[in-house]
N, C-alpha and C. Protein backbone atom coordinates (compact mmCIF):
# COMPACT_ATOMS: atom_id res chain seq x y z
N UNK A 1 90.94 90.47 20.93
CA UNK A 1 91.38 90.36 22.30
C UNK A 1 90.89 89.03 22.88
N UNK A 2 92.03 88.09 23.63
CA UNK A 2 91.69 87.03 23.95
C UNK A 2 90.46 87.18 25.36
N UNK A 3 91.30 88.41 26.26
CA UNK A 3 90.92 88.12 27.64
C UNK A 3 90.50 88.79 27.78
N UNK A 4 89.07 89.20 28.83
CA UNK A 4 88.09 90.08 29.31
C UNK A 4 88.72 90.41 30.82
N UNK A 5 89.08 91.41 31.36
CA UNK A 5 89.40 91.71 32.68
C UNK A 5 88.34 92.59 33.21
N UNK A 6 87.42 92.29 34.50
CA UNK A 6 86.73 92.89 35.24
C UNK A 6 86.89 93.05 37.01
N UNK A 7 86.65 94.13 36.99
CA UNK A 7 87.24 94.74 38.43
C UNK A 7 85.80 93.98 39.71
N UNK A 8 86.99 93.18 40.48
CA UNK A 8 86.25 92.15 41.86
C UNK A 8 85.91 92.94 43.17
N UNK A 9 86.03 94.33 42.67
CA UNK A 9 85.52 95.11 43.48
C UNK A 9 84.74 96.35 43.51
N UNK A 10 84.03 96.58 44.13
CA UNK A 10 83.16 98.12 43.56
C UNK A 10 84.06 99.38 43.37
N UNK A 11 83.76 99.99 42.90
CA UNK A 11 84.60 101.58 42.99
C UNK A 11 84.57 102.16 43.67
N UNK A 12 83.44 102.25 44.72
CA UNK A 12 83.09 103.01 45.60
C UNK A 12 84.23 102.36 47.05
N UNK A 13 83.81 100.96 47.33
CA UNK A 13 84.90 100.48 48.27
C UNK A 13 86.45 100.32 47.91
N UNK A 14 86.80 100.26 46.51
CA UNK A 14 88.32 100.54 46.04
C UNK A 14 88.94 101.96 46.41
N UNK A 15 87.77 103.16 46.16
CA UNK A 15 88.01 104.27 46.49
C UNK A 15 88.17 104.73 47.98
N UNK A 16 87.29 103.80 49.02
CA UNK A 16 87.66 104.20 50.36
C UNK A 16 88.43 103.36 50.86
N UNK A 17 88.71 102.27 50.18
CA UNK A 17 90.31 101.87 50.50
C UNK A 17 91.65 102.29 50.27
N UNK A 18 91.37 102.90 48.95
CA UNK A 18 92.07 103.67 48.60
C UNK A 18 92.78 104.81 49.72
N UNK A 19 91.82 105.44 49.78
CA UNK A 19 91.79 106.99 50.78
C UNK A 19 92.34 105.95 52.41
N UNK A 20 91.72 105.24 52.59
CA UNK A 20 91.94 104.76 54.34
C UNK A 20 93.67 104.74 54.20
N UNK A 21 94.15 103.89 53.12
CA UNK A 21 95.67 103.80 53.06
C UNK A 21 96.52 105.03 52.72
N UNK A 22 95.80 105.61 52.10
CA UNK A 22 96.09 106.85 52.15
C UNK A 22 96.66 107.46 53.52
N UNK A 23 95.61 107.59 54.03
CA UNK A 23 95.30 108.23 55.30
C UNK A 23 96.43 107.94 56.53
N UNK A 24 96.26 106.61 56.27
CA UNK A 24 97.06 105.49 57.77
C UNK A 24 98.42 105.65 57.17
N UNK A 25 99.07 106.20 55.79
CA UNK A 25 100.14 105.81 55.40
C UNK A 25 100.97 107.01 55.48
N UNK A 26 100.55 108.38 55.24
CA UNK A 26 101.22 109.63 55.11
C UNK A 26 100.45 110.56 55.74
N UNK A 27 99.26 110.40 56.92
CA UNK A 27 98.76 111.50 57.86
C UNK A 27 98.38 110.93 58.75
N UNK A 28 99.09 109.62 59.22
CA UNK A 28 99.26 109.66 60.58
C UNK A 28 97.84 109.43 61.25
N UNK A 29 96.98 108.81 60.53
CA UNK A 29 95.55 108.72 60.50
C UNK A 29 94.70 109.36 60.96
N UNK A 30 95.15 110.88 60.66
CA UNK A 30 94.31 112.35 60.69
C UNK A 30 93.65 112.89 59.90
N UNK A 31 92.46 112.73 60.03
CA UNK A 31 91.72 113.03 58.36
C UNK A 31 91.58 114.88 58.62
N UNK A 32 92.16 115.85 59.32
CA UNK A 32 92.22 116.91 59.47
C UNK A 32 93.59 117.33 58.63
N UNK A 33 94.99 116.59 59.16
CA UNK A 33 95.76 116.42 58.04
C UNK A 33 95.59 116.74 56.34
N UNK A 34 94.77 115.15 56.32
CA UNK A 34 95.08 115.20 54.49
C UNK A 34 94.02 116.24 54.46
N UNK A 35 93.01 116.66 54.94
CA UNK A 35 91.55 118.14 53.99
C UNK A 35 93.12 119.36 54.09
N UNK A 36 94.00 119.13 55.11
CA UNK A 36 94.91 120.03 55.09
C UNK A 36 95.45 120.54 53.57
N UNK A 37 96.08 119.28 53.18
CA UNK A 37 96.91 119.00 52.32
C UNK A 37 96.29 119.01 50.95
N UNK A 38 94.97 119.06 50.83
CA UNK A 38 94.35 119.02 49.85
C UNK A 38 93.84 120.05 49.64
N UNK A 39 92.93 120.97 50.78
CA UNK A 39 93.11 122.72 50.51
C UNK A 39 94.41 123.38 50.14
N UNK A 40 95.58 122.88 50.21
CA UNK A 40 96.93 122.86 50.13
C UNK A 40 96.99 123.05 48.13
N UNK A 41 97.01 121.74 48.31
CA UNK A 41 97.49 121.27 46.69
C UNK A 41 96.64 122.40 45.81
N UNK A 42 95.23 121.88 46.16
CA UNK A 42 94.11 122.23 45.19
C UNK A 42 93.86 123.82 45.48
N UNK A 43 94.65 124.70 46.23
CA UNK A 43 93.77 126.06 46.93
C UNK A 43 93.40 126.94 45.37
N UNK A 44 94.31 126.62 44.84
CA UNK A 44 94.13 127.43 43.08
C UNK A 44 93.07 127.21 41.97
N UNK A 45 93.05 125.78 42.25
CA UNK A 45 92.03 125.69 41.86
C UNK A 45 90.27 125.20 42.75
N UNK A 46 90.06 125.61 43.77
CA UNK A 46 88.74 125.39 44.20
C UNK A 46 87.87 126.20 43.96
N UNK A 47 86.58 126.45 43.94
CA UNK A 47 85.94 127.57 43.56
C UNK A 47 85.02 127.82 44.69
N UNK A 48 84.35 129.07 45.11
CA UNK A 48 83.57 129.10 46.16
C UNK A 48 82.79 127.93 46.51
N UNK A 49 82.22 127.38 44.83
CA UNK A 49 81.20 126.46 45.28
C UNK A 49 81.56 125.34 45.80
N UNK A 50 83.04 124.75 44.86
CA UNK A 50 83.58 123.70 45.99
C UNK A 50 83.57 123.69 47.44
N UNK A 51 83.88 124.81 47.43
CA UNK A 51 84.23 124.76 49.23
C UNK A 51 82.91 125.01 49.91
N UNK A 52 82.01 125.42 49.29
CA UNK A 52 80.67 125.19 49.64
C UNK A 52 79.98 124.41 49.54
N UNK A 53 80.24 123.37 48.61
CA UNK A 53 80.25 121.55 49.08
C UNK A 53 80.68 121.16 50.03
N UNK A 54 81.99 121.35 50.59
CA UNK A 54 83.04 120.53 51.20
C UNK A 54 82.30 120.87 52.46
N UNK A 55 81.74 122.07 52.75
CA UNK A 55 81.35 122.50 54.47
C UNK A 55 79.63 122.12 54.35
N UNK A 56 79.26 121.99 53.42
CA UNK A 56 77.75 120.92 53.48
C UNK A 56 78.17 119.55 54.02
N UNK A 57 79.37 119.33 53.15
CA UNK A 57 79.34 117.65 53.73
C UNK A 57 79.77 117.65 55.16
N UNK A 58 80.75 118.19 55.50
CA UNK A 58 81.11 118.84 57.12
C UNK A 58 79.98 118.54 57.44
N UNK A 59 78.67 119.60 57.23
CA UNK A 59 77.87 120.16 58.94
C UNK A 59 77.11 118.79 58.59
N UNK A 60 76.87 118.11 57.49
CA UNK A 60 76.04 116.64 57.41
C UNK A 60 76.63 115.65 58.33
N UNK A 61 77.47 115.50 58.14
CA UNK A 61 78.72 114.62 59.29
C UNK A 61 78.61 114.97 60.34
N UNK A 62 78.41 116.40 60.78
CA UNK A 62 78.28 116.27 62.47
C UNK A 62 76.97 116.09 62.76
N UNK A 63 76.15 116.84 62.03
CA UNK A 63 74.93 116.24 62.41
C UNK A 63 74.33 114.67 62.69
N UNK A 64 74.99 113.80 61.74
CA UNK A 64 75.09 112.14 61.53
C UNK A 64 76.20 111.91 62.59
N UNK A 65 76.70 112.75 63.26
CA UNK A 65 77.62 112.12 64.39
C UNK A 65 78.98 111.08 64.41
N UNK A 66 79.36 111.79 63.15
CA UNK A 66 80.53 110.98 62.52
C UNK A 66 81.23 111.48 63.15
């Protein structure tokens, strides 16, 4: 292989760029929307404990006043 290709950006900020365009592009920039759409897609497969992640990260966020 001639050429080495490496990514000029972190994953972590590709990923919340990712999601922001997401967001601004098909929910109207409602992040109540897409958790909609994603309890939606995924409802078959989540498992208690997922969703017992998902409402940790919730009550962390209000507490941090996001």
């Amino acid at each position: 292989m001639r050429y080495a290709y490496f990514p000029t950006v972190p994953r972590e900020k590709a990923k919340r760029s990712a999601v922001k365009h997401l967001l601004d592009t098909f929910f109207k920039n409602s992040p109540e929307q897409i958790v909609a759409a994603l309890l939606d897609v995924s409802s078959t497969r989540l498992t208690h404990q997922d969703l017992g992640c998902m409402a940790e990260m919730i009550e962390k966020a209000k507490k941090e006043g996001r």
